[in-house]
Every structure is written in C-alpha cells, then in structure tokens.
N, C-alpha and C. Protein backbone atom coordinates (compact mmCIF):
# COMPACT_ATOMS: atom_id res chain seq x y z
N UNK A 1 0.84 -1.16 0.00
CA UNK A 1 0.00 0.00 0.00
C UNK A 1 0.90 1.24 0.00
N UNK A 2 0.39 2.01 -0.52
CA UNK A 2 1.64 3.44 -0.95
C UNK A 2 0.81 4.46 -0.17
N UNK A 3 1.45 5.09 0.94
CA UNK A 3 0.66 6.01 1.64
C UNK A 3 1.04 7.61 1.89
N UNK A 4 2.35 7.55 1.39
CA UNK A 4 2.95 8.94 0.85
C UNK A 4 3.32 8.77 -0.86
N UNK A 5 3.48 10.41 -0.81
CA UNK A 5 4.20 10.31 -2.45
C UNK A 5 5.06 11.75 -2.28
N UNK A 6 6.11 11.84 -3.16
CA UNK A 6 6.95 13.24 -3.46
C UNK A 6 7.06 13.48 -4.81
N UNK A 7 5.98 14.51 -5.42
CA UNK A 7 6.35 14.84 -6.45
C UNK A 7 6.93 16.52 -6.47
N UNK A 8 7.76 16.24 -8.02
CA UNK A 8 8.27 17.44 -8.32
C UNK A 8 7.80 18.13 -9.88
N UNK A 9 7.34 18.86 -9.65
CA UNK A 9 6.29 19.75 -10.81
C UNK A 9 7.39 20.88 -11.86
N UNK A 10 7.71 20.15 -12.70
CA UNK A 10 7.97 21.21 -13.69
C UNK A 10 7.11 22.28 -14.04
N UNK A 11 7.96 23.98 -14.38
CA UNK A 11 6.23 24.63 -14.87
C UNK A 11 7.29 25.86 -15.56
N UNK A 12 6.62 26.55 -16.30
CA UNK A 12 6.88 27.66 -16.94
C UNK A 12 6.51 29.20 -16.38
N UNK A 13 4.84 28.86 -16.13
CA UNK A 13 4.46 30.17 -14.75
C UNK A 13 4.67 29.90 -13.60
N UNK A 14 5.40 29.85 -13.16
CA UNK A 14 5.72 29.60 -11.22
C UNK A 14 5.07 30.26 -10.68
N UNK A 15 4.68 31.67 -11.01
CA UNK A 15 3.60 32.32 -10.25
C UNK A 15 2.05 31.94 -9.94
N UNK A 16 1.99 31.48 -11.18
CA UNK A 16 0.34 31.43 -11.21
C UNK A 16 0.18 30.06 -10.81
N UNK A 17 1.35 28.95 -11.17
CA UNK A 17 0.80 27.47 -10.34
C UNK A 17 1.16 27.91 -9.00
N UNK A 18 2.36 28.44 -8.38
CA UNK A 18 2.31 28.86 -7.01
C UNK A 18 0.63 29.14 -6.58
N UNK A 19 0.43 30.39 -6.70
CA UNK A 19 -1.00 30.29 -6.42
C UNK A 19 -2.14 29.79 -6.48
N UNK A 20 -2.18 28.96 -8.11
CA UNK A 20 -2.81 28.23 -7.71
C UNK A 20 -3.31 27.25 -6.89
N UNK A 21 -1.77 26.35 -6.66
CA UNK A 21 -1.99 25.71 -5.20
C UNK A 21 -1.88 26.63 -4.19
N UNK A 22 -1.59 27.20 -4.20
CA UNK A 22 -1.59 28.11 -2.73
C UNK A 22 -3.39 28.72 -2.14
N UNK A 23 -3.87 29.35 -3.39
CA UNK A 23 -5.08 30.14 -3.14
C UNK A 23 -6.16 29.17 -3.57
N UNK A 24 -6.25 28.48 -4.42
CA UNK A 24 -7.66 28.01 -5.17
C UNK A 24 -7.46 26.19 -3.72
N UNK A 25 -6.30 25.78 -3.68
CA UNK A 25 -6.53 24.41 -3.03
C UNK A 25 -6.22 24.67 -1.52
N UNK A 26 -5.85 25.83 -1.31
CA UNK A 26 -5.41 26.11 0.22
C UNK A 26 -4.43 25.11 1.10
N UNK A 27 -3.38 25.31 0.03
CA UNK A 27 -2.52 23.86 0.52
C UNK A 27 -1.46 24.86 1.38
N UNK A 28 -1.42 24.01 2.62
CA UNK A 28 -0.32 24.71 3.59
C UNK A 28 1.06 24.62 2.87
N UNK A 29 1.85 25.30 3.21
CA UNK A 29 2.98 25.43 2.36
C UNK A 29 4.27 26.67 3.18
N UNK A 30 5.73 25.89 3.04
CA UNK A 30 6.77 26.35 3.49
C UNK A 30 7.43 27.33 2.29
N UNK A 31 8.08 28.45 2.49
CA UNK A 31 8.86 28.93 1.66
C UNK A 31 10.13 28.84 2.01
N UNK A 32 10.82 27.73 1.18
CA UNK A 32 12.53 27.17 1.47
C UNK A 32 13.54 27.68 1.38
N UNK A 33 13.10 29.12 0.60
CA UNK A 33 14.27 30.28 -0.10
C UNK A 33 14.06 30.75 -1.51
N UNK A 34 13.96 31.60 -1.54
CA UNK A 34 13.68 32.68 -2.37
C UNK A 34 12.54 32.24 -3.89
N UNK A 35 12.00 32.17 -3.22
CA UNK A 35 10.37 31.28 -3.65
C UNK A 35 9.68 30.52 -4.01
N UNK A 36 10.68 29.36 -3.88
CA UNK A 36 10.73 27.98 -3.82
C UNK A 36 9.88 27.33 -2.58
N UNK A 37 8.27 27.33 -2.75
CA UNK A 37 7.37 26.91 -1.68
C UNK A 37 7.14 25.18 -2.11
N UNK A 38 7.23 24.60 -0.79
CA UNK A 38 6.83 23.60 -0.99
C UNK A 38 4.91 23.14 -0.20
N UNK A 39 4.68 22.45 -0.81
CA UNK A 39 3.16 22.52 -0.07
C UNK A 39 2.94 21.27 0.30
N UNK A 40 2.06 20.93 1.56
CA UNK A 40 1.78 20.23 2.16
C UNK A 40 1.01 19.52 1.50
N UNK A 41 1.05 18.12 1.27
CA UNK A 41 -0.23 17.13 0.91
C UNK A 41 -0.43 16.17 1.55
N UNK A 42 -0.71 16.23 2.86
CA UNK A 42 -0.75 14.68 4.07
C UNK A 42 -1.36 13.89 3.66
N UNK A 43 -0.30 12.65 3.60
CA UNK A 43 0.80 12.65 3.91
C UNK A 43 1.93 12.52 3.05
N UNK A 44 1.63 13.21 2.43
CA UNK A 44 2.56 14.00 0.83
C UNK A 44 3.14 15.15 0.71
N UNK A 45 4.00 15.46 -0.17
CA UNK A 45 4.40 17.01 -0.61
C UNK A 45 4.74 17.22 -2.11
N UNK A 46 4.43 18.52 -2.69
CA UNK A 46 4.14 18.58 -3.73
C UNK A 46 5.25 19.89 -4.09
N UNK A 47 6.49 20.04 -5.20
CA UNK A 47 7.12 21.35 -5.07
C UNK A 47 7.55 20.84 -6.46
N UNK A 48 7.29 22.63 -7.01
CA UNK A 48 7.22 23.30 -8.18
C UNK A 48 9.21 23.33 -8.50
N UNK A 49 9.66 23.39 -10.13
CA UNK A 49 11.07 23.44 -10.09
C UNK A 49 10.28 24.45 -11.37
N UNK A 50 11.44 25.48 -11.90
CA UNK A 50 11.11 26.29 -12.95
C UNK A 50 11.94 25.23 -13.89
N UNK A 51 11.64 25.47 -15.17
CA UNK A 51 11.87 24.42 -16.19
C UNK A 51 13.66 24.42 -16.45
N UNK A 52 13.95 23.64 -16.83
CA UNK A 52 15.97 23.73 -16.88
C UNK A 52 16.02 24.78 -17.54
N UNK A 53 17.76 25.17 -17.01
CA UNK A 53 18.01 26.11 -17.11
C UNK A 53 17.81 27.76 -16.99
N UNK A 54 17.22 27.94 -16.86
CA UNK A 54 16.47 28.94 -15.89
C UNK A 54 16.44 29.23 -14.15
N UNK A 55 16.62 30.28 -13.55
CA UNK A 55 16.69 30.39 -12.05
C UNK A 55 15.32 30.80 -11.47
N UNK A 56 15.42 30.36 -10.48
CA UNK A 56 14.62 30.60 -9.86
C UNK A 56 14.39 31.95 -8.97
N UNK A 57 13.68 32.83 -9.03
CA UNK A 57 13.37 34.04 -7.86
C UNK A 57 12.28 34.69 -7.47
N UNK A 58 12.42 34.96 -7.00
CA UNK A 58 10.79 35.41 -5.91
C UNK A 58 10.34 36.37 -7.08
C-alpha cells in the first residue's frame, strides 16, 4: 500500500501554479528560499522546479 508520495512539478508560470496551489486548493505550504514553496499534501508534498536552465526568484 503506498501512503505517501513526493512529487516534483515542472512549470513555466511559477507564479500562477504557485497560487494556484496556494489560493484556489489552500494547501499549507513552506517557503525554502527565495520562492521555492513547498506545499503540504498529508501525507505527501508537492514542489514546483522552474523548467531547466532557468533560475529561480521570488
């Protein structure tokens, strides 16, 4: 039986999936450094990477 999972979400808008999970699913969520949030999915977690090559910033 599989009762956690860790995924990692490629994306192009980081802003708008940020919020989306953030505002529309109300997922609790840590900010790890410089706006790299990870969000809570008990007993899971779910975190966004901006697509290669590219940096990441708030």
């Amino acid at each position: 039986m599989i009762i956690g999972a860790h995924a990692i979400i490629s994306r192009t808008n980081r802003g708008a999936d940020r919020a989306f999970l953030r505002d529309v699913f109300d997922l609790p969520h840590v900010d790890v450094r410089e706006g790299w949030l990870i969000f809570g999915l008990p007993p899971s977690e779910v975190r966004g990477i901006p697509p290669t090559g590219t940096t990441c910033t708030s």
